[in-house]
Protein backbone atom coordinates (compact mmCIF):
# COMPACT_ATOMS: atom_id res chain seq x y z
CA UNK A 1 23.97 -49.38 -60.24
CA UNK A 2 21.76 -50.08 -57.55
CA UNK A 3 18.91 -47.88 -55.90
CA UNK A 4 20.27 -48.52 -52.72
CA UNK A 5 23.90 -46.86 -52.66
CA UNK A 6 24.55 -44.24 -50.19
CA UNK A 7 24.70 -40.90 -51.52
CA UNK A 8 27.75 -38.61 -50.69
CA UNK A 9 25.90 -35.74 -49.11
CA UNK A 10 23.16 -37.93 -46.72
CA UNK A 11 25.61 -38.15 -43.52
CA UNK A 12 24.92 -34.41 -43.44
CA UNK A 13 20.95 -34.52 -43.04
CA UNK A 14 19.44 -33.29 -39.63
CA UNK A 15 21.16 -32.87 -36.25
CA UNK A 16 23.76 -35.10 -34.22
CA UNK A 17 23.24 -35.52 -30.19
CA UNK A 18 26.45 -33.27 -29.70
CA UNK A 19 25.38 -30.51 -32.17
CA UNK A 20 21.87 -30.69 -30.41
CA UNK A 21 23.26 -30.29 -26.43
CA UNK A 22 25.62 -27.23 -28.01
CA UNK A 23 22.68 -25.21 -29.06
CA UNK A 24 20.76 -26.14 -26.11
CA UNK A 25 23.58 -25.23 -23.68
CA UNK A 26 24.10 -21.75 -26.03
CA UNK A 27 20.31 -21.00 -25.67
CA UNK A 28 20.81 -21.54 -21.47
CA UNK A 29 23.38 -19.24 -21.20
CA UNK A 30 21.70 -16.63 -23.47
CA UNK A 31 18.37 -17.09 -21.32
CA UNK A 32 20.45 -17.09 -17.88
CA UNK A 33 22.05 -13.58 -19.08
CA UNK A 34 18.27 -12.51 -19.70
CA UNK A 35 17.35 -13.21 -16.59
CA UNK A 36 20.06 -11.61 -15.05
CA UNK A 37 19.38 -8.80 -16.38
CA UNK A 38 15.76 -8.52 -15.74
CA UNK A 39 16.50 -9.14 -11.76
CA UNK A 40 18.73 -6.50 -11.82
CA UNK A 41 16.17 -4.04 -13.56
CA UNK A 42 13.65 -5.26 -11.30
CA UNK A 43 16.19 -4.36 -8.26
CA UNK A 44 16.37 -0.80 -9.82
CA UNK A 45 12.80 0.19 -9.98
CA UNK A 46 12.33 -0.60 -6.76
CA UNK A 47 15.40 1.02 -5.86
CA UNK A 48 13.61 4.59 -7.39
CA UNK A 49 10.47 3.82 -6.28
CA UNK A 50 11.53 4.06 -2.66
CA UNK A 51 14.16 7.08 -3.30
CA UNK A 52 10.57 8.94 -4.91
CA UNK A 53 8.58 8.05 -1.72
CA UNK A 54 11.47 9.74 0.49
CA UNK A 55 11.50 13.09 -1.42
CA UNK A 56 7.64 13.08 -1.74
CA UNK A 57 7.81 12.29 2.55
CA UNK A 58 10.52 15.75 2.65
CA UNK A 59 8.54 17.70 0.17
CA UNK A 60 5.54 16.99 2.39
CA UNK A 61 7.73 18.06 5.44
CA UNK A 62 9.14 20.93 4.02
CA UNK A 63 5.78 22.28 2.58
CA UNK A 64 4.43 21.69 6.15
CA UNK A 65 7.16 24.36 7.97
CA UNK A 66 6.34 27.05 9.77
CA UNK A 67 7.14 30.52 8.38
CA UNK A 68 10.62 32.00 7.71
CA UNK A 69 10.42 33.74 11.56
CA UNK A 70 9.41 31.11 13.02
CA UNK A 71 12.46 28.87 12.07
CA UNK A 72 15.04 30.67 13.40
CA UNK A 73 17.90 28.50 15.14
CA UNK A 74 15.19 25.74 15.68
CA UNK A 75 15.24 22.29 16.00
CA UNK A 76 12.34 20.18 15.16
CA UNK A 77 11.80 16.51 14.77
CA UNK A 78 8.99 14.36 14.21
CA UNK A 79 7.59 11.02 11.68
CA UNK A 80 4.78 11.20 9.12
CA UNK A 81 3.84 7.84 8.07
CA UNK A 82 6.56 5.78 9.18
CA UNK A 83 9.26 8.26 7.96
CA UNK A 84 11.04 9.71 10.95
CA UNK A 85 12.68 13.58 10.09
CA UNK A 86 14.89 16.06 11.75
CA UNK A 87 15.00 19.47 11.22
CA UNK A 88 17.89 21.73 12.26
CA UNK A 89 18.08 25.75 11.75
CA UNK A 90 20.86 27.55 12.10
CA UNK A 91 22.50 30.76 10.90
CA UNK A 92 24.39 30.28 7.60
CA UNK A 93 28.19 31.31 8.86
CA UNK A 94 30.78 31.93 6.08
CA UNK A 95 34.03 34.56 5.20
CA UNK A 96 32.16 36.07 2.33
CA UNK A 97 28.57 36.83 4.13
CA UNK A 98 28.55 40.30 5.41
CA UNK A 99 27.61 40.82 9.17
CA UNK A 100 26.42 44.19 8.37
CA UNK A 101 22.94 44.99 9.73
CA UNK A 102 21.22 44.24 7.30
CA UNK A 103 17.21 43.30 6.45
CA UNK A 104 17.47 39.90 5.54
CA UNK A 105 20.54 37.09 6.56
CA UNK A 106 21.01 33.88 5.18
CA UNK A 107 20.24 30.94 7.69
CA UNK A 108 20.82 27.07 6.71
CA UNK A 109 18.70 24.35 6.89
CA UNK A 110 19.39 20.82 7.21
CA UNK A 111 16.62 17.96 6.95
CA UNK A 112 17.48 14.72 7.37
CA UNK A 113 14.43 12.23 6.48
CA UNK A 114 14.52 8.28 7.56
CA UNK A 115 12.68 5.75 5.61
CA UNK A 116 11.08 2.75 6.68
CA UNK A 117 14.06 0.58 5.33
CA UNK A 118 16.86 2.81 7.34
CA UNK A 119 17.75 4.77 4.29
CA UNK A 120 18.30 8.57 4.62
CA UNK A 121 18.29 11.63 2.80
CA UNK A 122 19.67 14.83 3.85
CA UNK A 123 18.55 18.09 2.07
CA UNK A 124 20.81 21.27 3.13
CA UNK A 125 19.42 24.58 1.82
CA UNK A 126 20.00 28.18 2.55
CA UNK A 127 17.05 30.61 3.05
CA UNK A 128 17.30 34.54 3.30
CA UNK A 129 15.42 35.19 7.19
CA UNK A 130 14.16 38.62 7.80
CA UNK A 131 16.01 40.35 10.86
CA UNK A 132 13.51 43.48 11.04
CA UNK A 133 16.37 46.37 10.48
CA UNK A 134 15.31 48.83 7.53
């Protein structure tokens, strides 16, 4: 027998050109969905970071009211670095809030804060006012 016979196995060494463009074309779509993926995460922290910056802008609003008499069935409005905001104060009307004189009623508050990108974020909350009756 002669040196130079083919084995059986040696068709089976290394890659073929269609083998090699399937794993190439397996590792683009894995990379692609990667990538996709990172965009979108990307897209979502800046998402938060701007929703943070609004309720930091209506905490800095809110911190800067005047006091519980001086709110009564007011209106305010104004902008703090670039943020436009609207206060309305009203008194809270419902079925089961007594109208009874008594020292404190409820009153509502709505605040409505405008970012520079046009979103908005409302905040309604309910604080006790003090009418003066003992």
């Amino acid at each position: 027998m002669s040196r130079w016979n083919r084995q059986e196995n040696s068709d089976s060494r290394g890659f073929t050109l269609l083998e090699s463009l399937v794993a190439l074309t397996v590792l683009m779509i894995a990379l692609s969905a990667i990538a996709g993926l990172s965009e979108s995460s990307l897209r979502t922290g800046i998402s938060v970071e701007r929703r943070v910056a609004e309720i930091e802008k209506a905490r800095q609003i809110l911190a800067s009211l005047p006091s519980r008499g001086a709110l009564a069935n007011l209106n305010q409005s104004g902008e703090m670095a670039g943020y436009v905001w609207r206060l309305d104060a009203k008194p809270f009307r419902a079925d089961f809030v007594s109208r009874a004189q008594t020292r404190w009623m409820p009153e509502t508050i709505v605040l409505t804060v405008e970012g520079p990108s046009g979103a908005k974020l409302s905040f309604d909350m309910i604080r006790l006012v003090s009418t003066g009756a003992k």
